[in-house]
PDB file of N, CA and C in Angstrom:
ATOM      1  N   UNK A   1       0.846  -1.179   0.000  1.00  0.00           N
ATOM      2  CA  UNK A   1       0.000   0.000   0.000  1.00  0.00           C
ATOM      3  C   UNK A   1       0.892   1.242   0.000  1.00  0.00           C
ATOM      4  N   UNK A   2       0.772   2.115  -0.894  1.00  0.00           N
ATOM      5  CA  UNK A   2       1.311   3.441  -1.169  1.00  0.00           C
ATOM      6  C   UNK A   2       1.558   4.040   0.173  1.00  0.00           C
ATOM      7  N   UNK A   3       2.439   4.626   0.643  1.00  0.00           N
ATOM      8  CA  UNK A   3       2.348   5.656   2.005  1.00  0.00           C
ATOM      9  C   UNK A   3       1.561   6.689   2.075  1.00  0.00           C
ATOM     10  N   UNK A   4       1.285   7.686   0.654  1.00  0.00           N
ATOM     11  CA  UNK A   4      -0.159   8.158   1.374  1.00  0.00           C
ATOM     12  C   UNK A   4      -1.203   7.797   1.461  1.00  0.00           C
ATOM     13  N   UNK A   5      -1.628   6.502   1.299  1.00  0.00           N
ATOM     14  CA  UNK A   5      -2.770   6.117   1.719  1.00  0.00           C
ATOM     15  C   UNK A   5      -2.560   5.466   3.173  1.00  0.00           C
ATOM     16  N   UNK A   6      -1.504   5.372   3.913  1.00  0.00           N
ATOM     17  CA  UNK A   6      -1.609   4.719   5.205  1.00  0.00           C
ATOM     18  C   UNK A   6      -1.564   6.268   6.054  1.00  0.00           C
ATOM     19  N   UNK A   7      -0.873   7.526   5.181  1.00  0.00           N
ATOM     20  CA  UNK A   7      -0.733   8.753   6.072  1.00  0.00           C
ATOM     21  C   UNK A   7      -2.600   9.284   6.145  1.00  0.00           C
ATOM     22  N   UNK A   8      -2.898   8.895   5.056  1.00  0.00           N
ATOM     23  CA  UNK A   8      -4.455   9.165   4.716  1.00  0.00           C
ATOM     24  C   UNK A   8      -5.139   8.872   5.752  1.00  0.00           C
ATOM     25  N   UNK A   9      -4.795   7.062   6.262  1.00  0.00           N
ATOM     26  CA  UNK A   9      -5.532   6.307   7.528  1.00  0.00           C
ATOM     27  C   UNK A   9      -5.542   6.971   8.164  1.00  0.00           C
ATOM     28  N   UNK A  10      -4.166   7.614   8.870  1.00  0.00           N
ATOM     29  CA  UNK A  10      -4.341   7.526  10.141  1.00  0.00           C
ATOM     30  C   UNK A  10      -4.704   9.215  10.045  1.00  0.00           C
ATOM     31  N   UNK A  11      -4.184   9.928   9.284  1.00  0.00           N
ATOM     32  CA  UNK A  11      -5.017  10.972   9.395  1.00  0.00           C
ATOM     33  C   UNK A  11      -7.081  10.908   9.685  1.00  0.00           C
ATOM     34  N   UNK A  12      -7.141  10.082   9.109  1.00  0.00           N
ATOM     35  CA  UNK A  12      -9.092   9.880   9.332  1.00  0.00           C
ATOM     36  C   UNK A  12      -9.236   9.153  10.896  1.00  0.00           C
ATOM     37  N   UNK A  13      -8.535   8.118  10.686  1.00  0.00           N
ATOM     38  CA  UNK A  13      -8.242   8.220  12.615  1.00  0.00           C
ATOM     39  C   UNK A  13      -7.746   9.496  13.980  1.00  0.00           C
ATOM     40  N   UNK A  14      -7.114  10.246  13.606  1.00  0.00           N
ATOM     41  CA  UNK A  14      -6.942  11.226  14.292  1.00  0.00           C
ATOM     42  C   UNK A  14      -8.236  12.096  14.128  1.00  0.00           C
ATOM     43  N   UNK A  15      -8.373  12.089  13.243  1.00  0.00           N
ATOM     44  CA  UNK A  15     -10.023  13.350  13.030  1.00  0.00           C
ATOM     45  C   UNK A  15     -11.064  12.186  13.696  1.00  0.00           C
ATOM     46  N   UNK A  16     -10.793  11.072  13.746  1.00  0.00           N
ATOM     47  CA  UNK A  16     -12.285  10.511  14.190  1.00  0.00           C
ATOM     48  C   UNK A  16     -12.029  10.169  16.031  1.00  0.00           C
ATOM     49  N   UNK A  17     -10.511  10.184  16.668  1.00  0.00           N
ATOM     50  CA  UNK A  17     -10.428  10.259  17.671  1.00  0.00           C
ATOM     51  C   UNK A  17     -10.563  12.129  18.351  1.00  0.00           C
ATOM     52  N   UNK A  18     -10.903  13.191  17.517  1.00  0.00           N
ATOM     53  CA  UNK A  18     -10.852  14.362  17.877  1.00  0.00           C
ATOM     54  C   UNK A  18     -12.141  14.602  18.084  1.00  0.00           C
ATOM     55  N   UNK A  19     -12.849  14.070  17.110  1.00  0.00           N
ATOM     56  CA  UNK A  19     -14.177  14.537  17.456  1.00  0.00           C
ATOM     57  C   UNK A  19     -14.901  13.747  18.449  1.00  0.00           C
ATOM     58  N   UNK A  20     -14.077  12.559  18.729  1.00  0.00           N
ATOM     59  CA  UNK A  20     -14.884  11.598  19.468  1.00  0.00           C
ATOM     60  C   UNK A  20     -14.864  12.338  20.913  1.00  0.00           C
ATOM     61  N   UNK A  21     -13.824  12.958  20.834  1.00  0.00           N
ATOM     62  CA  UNK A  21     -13.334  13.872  22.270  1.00  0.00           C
ATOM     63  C   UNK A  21     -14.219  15.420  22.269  1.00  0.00           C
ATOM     64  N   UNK A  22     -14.332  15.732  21.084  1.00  0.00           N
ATOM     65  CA  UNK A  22     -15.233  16.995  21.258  1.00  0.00           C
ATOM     66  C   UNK A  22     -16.970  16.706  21.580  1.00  0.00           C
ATOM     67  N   UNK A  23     -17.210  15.080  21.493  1.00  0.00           N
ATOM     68  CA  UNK A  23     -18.610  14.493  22.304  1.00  0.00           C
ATOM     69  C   UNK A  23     -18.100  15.107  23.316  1.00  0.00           C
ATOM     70  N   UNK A  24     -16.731  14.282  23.818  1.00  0.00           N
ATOM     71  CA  UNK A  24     -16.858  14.268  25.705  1.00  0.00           C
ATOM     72  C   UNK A  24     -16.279  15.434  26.001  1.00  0.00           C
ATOM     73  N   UNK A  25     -16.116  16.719  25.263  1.00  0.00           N
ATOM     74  CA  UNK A  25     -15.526  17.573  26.261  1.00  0.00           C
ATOM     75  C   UNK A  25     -16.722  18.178  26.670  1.00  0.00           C
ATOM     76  N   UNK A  26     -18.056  17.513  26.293  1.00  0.00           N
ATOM     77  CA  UNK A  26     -19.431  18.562  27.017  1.00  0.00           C
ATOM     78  C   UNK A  26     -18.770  20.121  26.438  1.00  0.00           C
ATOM     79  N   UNK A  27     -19.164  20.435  25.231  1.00  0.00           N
ATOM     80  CA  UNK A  27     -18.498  22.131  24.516  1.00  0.00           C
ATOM     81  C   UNK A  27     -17.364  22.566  25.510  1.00  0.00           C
ATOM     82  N   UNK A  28     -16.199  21.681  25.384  1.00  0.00           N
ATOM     83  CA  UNK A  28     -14.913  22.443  25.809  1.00  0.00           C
ATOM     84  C   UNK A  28     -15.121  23.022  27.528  1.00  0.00           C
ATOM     85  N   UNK A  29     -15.800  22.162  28.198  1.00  0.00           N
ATOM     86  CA  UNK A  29     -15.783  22.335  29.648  1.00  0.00           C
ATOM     87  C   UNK A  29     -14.906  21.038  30.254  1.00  0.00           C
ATOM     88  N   UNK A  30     -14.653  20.378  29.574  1.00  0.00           N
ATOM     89  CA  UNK A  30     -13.947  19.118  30.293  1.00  0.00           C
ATOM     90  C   UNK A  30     -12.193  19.456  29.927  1.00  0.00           C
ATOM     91  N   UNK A  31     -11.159  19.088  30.404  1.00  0.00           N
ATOM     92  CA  UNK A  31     -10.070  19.767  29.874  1.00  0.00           C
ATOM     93  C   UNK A  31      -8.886  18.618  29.167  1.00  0.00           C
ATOM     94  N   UNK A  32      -9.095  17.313  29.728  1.00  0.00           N
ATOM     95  CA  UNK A  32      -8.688  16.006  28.893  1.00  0.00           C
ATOM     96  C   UNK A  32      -8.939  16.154  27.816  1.00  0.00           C
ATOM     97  N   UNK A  33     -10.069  16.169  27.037  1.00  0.00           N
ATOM     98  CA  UNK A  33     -10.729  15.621  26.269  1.00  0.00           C
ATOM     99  C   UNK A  33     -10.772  17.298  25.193  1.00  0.00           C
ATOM    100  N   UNK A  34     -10.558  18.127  25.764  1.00  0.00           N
ATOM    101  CA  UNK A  34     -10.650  19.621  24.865  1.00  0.00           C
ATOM    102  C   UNK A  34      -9.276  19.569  24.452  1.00  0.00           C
ATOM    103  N   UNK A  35      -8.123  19.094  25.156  1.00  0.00           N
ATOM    104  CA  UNK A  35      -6.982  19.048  24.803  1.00  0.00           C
ATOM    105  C   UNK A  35      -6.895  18.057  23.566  1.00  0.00           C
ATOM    106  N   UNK A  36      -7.493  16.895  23.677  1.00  0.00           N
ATOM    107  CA  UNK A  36      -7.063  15.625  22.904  1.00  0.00           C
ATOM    108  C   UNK A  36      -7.761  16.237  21.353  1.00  0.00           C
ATOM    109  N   UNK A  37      -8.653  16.955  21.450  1.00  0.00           N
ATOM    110  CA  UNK A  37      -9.488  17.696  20.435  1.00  0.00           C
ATOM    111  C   UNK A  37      -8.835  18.387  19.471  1.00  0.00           C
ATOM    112  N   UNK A  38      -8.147  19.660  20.181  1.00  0.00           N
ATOM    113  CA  UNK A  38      -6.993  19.884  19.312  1.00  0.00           C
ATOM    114  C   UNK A  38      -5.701  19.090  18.996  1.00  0.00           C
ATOM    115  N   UNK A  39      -5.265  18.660  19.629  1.00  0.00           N
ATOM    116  CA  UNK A  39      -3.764  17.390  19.222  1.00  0.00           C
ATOM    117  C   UNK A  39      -4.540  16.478  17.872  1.00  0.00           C
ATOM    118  N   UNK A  40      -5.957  15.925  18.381  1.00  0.00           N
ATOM    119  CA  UNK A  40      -6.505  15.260  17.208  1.00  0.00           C
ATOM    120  C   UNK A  40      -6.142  15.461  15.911  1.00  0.00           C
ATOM    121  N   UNK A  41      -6.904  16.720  15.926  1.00  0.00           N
ATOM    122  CA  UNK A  41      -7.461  17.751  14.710  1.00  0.00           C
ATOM    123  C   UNK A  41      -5.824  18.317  14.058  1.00  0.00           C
ATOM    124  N   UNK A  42      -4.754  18.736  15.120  1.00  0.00           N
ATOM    125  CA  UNK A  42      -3.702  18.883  14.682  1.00  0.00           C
ATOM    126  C   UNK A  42      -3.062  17.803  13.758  1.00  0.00           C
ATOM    127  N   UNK A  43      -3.217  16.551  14.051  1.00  0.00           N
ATOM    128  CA  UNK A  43      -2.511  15.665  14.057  1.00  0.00           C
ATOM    129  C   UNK A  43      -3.183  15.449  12.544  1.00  0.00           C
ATOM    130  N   UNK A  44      -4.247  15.253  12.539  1.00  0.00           N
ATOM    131  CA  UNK A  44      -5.477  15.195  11.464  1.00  0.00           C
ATOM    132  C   UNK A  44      -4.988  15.679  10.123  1.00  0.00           C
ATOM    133  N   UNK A  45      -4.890  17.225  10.494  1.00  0.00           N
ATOM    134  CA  UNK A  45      -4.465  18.386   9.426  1.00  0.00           C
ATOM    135  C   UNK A  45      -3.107  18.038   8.834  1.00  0.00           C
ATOM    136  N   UNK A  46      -2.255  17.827   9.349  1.00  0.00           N
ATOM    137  CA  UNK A  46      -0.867  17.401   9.393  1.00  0.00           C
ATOM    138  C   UNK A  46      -0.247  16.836   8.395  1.00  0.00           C
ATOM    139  N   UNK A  47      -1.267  15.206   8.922  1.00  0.00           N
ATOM    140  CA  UNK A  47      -1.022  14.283   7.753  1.00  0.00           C
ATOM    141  C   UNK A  47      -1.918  14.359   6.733  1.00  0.00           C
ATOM    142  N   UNK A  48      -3.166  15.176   6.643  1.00  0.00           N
ATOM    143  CA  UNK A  48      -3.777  15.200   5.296  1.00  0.00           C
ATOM    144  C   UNK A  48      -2.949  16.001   4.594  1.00  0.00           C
ATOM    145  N   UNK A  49      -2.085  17.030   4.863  1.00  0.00           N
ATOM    146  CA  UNK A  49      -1.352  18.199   3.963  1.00  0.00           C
ATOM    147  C   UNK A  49      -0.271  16.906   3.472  1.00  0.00           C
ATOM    148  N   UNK A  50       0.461  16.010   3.923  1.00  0.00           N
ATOM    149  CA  UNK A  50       1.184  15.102   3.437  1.00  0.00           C
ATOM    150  C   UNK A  50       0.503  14.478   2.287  1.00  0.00           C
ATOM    151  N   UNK A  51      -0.749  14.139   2.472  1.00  0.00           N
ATOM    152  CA  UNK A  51      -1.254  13.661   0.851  1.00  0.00           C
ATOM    153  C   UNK A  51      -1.303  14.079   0.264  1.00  0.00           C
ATOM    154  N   UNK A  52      -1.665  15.495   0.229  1.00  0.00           N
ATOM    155  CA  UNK A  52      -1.825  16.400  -0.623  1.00  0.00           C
ATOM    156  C   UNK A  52      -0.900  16.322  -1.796  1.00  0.00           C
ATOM    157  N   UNK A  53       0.642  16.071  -1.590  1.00  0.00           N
ATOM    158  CA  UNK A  53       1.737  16.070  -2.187  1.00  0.00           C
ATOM    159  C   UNK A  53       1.527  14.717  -3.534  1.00  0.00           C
ATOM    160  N   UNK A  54       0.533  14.353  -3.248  1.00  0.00           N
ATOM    161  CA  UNK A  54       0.135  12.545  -4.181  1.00  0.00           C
ATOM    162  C   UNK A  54      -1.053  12.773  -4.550  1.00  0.00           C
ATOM    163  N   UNK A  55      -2.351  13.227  -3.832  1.00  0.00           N
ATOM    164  CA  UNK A  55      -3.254  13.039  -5.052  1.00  0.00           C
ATOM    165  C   UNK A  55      -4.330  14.687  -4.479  1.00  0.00           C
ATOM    166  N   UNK A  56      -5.056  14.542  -5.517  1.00  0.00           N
ATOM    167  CA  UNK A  56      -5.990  16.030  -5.548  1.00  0.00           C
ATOM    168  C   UNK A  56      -6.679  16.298  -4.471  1.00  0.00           C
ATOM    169  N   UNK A  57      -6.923  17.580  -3.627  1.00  0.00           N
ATOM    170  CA  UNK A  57      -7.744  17.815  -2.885  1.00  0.00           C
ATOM    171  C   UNK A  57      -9.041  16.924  -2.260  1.00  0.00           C
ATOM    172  N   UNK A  58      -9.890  17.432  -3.552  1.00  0.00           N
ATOM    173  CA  UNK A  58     -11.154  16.803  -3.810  1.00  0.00           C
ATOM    174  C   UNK A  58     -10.997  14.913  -3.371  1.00  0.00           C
ATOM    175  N   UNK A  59     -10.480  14.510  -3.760  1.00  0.00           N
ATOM    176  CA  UNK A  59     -10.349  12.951  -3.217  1.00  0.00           C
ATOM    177  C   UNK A  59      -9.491  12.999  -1.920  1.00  0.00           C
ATOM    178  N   UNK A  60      -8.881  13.469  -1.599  1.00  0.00           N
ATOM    179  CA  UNK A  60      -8.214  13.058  -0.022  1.00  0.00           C
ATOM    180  C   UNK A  60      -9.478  13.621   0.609  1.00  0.00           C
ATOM    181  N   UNK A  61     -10.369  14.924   0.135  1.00  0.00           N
ATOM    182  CA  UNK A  61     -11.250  15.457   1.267  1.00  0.00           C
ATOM    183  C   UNK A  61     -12.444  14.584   1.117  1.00  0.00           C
ATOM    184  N   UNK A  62     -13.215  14.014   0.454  1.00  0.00           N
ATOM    185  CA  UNK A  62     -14.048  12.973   0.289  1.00  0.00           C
ATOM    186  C   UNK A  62     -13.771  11.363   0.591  1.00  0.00           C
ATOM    187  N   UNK A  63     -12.326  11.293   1.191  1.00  0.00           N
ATOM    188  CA  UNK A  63     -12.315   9.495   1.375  1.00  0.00           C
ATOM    189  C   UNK A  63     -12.005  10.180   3.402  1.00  0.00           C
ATOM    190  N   UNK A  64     -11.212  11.070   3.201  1.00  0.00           N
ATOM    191  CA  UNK A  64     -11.183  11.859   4.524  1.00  0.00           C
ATOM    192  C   UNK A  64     -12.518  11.912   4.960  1.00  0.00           C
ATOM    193  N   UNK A  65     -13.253  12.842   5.239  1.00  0.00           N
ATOM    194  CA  UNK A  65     -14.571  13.235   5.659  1.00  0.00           C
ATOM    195  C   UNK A  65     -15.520  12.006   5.256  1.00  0.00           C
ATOM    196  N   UNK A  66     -15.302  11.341   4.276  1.00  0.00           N
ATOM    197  CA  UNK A  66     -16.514  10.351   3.883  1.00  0.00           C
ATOM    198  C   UNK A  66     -16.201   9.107   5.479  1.00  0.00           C
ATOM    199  N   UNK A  67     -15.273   9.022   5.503  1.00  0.00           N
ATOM    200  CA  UNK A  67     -14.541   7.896   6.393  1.00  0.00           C
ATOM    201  C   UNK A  67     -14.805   8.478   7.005  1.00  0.00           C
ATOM    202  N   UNK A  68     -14.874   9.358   8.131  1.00  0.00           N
ATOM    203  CA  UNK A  68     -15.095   9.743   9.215  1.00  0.00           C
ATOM    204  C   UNK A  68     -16.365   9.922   9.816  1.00  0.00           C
ATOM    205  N   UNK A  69     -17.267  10.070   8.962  1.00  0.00           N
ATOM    206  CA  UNK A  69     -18.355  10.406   8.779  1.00  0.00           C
ATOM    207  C   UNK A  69     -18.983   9.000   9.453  1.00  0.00           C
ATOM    208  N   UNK A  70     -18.374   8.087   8.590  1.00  0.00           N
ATOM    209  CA  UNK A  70     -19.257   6.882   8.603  1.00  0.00           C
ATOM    210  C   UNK A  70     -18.088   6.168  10.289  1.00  0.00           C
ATOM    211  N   UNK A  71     -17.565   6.064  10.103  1.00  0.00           N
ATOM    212  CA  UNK A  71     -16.908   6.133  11.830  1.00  0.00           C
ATOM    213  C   UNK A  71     -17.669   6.438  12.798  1.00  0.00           C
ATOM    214  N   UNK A  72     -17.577   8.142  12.910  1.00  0.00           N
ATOM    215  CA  UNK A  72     -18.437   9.126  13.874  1.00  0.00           C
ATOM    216  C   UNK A  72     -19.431   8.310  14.050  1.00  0.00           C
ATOM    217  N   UNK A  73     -20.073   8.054  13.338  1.00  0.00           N
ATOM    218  CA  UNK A  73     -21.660   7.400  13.255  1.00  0.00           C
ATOM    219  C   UNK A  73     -21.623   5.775  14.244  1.00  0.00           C
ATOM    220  N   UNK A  74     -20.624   5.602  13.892  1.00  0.00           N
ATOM    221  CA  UNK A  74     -20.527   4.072  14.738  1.00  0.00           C
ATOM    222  C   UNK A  74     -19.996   4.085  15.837  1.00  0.00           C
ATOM    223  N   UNK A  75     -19.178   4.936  16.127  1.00  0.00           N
ATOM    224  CA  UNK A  75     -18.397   5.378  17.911  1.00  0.00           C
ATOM    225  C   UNK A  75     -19.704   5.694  18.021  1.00  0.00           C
ATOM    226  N   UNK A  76     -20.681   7.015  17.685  1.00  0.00           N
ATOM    227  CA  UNK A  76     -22.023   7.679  18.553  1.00  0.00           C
ATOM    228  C   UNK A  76     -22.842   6.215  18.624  1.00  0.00           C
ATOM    229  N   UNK A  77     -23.055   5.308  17.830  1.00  0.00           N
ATOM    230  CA  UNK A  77     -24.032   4.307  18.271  1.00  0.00           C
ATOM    231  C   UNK A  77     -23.483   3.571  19.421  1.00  0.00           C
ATOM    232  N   UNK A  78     -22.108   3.177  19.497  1.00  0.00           N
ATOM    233  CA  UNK A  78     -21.398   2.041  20.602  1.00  0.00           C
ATOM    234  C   UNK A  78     -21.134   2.967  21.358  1.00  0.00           C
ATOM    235  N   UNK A  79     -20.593   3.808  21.332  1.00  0.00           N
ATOM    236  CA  UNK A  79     -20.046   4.871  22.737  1.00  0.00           C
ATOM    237  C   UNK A  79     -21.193   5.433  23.333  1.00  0.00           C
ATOM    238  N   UNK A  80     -21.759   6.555  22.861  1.00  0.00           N
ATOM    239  CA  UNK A  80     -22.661   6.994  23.164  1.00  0.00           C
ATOM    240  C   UNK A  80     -24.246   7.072  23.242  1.00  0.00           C
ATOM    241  N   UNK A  81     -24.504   5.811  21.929  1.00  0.00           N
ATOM    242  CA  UNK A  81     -25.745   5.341  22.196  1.00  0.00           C
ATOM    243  C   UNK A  81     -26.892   5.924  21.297  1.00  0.00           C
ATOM    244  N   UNK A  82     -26.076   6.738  20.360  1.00  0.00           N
ATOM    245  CA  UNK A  82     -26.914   7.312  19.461  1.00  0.00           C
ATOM    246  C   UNK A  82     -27.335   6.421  18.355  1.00  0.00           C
ATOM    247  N   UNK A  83     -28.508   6.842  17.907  1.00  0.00           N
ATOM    248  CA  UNK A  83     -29.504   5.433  17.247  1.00  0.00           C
ATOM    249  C   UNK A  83     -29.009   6.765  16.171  1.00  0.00           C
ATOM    250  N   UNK A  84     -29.372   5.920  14.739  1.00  0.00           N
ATOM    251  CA  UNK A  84     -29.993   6.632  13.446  1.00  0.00           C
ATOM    252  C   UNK A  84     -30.922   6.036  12.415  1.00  0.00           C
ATOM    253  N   UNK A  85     -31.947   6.295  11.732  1.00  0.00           N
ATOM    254  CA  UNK A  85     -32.711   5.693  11.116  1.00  0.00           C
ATOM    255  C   UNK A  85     -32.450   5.518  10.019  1.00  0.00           C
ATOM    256  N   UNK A  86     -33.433   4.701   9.106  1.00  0.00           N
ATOM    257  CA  UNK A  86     -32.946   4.412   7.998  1.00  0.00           C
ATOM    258  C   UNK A  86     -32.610   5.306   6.993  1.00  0.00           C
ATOM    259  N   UNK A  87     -33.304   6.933   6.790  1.00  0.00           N
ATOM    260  CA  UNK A  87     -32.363   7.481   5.913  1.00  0.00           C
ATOM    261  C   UNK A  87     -31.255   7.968   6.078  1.00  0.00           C
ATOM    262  N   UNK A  88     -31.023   8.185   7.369  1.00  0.00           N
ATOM    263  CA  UNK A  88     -29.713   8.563   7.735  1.00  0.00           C
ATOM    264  C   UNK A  88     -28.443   7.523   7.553  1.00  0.00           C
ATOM    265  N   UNK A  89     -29.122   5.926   7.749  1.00  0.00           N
ATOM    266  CA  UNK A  89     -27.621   4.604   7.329  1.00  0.00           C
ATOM    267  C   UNK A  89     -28.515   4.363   6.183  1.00  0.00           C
ATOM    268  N   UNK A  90     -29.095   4.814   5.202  1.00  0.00           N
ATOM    269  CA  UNK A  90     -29.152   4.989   3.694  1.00  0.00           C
ATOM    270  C   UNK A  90     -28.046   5.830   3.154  1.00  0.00           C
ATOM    271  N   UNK A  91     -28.443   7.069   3.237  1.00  0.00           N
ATOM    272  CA  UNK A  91     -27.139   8.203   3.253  1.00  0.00           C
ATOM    273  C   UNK A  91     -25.892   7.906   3.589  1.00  0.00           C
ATOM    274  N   UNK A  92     -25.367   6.848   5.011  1.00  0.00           N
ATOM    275  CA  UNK A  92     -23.964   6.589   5.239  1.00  0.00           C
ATOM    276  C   UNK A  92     -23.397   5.605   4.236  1.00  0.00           C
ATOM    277  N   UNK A  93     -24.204   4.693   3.632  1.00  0.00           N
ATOM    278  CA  UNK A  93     -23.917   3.357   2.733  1.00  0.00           C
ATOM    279  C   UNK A  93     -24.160   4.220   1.432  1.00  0.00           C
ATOM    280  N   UNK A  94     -24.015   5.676   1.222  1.00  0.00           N
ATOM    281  CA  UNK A  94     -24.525   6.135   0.093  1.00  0.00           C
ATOM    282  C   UNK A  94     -22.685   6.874  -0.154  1.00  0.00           C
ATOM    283  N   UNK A  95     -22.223   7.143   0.940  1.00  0.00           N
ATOM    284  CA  UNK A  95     -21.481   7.584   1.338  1.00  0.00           C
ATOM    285  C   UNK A  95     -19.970   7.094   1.204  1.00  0.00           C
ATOM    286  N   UNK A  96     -20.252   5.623   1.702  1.00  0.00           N
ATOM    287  CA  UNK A  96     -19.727   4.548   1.479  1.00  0.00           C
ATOM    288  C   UNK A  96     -19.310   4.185   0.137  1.00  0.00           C
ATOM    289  N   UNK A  97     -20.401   4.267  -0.452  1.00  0.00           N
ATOM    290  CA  UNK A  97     -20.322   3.805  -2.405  1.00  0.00           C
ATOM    291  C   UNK A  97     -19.633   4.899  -2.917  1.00  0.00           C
ATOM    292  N   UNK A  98     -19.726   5.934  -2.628  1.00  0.00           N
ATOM    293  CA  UNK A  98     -19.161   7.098  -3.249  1.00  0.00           C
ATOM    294  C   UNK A  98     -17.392   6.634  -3.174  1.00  0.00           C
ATOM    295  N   UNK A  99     -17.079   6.468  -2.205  1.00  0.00           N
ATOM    296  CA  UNK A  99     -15.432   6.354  -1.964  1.00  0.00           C
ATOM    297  C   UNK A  99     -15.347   4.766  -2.742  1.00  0.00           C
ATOM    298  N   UNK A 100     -16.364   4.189  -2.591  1.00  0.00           N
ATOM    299  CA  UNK A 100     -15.400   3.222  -3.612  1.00  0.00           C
ATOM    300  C   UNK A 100     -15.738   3.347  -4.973  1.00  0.00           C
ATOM    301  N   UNK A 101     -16.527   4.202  -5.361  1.00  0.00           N
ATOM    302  CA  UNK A 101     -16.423   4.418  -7.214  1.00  0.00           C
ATOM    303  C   UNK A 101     -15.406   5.314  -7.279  1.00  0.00           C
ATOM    304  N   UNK A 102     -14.831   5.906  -6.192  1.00  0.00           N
ATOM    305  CA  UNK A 102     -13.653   7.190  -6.627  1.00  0.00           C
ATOM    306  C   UNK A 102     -12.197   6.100  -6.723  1.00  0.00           C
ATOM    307  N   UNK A 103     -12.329   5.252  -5.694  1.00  0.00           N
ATOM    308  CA  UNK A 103     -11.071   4.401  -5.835  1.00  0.00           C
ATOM    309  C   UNK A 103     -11.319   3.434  -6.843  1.00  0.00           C
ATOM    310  N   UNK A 104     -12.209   2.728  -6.753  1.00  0.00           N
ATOM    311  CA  UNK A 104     -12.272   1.615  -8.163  1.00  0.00           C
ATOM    312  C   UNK A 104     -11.993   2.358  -9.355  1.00  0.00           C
ATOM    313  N   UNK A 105     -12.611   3.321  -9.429  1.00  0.00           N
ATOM    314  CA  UNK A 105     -13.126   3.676 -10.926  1.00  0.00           C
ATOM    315  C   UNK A 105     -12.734   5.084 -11.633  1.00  0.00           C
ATOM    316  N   UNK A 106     -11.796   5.957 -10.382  1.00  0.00           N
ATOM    317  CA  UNK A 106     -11.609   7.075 -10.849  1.00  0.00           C
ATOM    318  C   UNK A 106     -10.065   7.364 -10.887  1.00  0.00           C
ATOM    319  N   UNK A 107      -9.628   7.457 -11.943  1.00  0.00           N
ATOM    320  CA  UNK A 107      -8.147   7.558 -12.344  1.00  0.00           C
ATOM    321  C   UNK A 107      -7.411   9.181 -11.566  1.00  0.00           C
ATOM    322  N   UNK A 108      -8.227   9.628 -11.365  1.00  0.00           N
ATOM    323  CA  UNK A 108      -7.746  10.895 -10.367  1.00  0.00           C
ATOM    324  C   UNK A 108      -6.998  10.390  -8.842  1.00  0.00           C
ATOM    325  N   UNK A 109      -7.548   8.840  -8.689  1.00  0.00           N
ATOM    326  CA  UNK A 109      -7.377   8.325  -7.518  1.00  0.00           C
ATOM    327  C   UNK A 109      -6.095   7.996  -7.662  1.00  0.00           C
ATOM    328  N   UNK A 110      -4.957   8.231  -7.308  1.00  0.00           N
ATOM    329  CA  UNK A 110      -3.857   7.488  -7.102  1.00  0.00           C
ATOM    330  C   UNK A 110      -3.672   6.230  -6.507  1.00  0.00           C
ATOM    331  N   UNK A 111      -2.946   5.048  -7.336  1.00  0.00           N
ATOM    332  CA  UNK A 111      -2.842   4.003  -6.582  1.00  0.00           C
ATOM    333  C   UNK A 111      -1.203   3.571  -6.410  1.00  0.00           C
ATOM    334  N   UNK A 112      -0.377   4.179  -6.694  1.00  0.00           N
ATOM    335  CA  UNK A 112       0.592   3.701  -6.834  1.00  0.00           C
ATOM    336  C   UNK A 112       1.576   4.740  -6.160  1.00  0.00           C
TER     337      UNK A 112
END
């Protein structure tokens, strides 16, 4: 696997451990968790500017945010307990398909 797609990972992991912390900082009253928020998000930004250097905006910010998206959604159901209905995990599996017609099928996608 190419290195920016593993800097890609863990960049969508850092954004999905930042926000998981901006649940628990209760709006930046808790001070663990407001800290880990920014280091996240730092950490996040960091390594997405490293992809940048390999493939276009538009696709690091759509496999970025698409991935996280659909993450967020599954920490709030197991962590926190948040339900969503069916158009909302219509929309996430909609979400889902999108990132893999950009990687299967779209030559903008870098694979190498």
């Amino acid at each position: 696997m190419p290195m920016h797609y593993i800097l890609l990972f863990f960049a969508v992991v850092a954004e999905t451990i930042a926000t998981t912390a901006l649940q628990a900082s209760h709006q930046f009253t808790r001070l663990g968790p407001s800290v880990l928020v920014v280091i996240g998000y730092a950490i996040s930004f960091l390594l997405l500017s490293f992809t940048l250097r390999y493939m276009p905006v538009g696709v690091v910010y759509a496999i970025w945010s698409g991935l996280g998206i659909v993450l967020i959604a599954l920490i709030g159901f197991l962590v926190f307990g948040q339900r969503l209905d069916a158009p909302a995990m219509i929309g996430l599996a909609l979400i889902v398909a999108g990132i893999v017609v950009i990687q299967v099928f779209s030559s903008t996608a870098t694979h190498g």
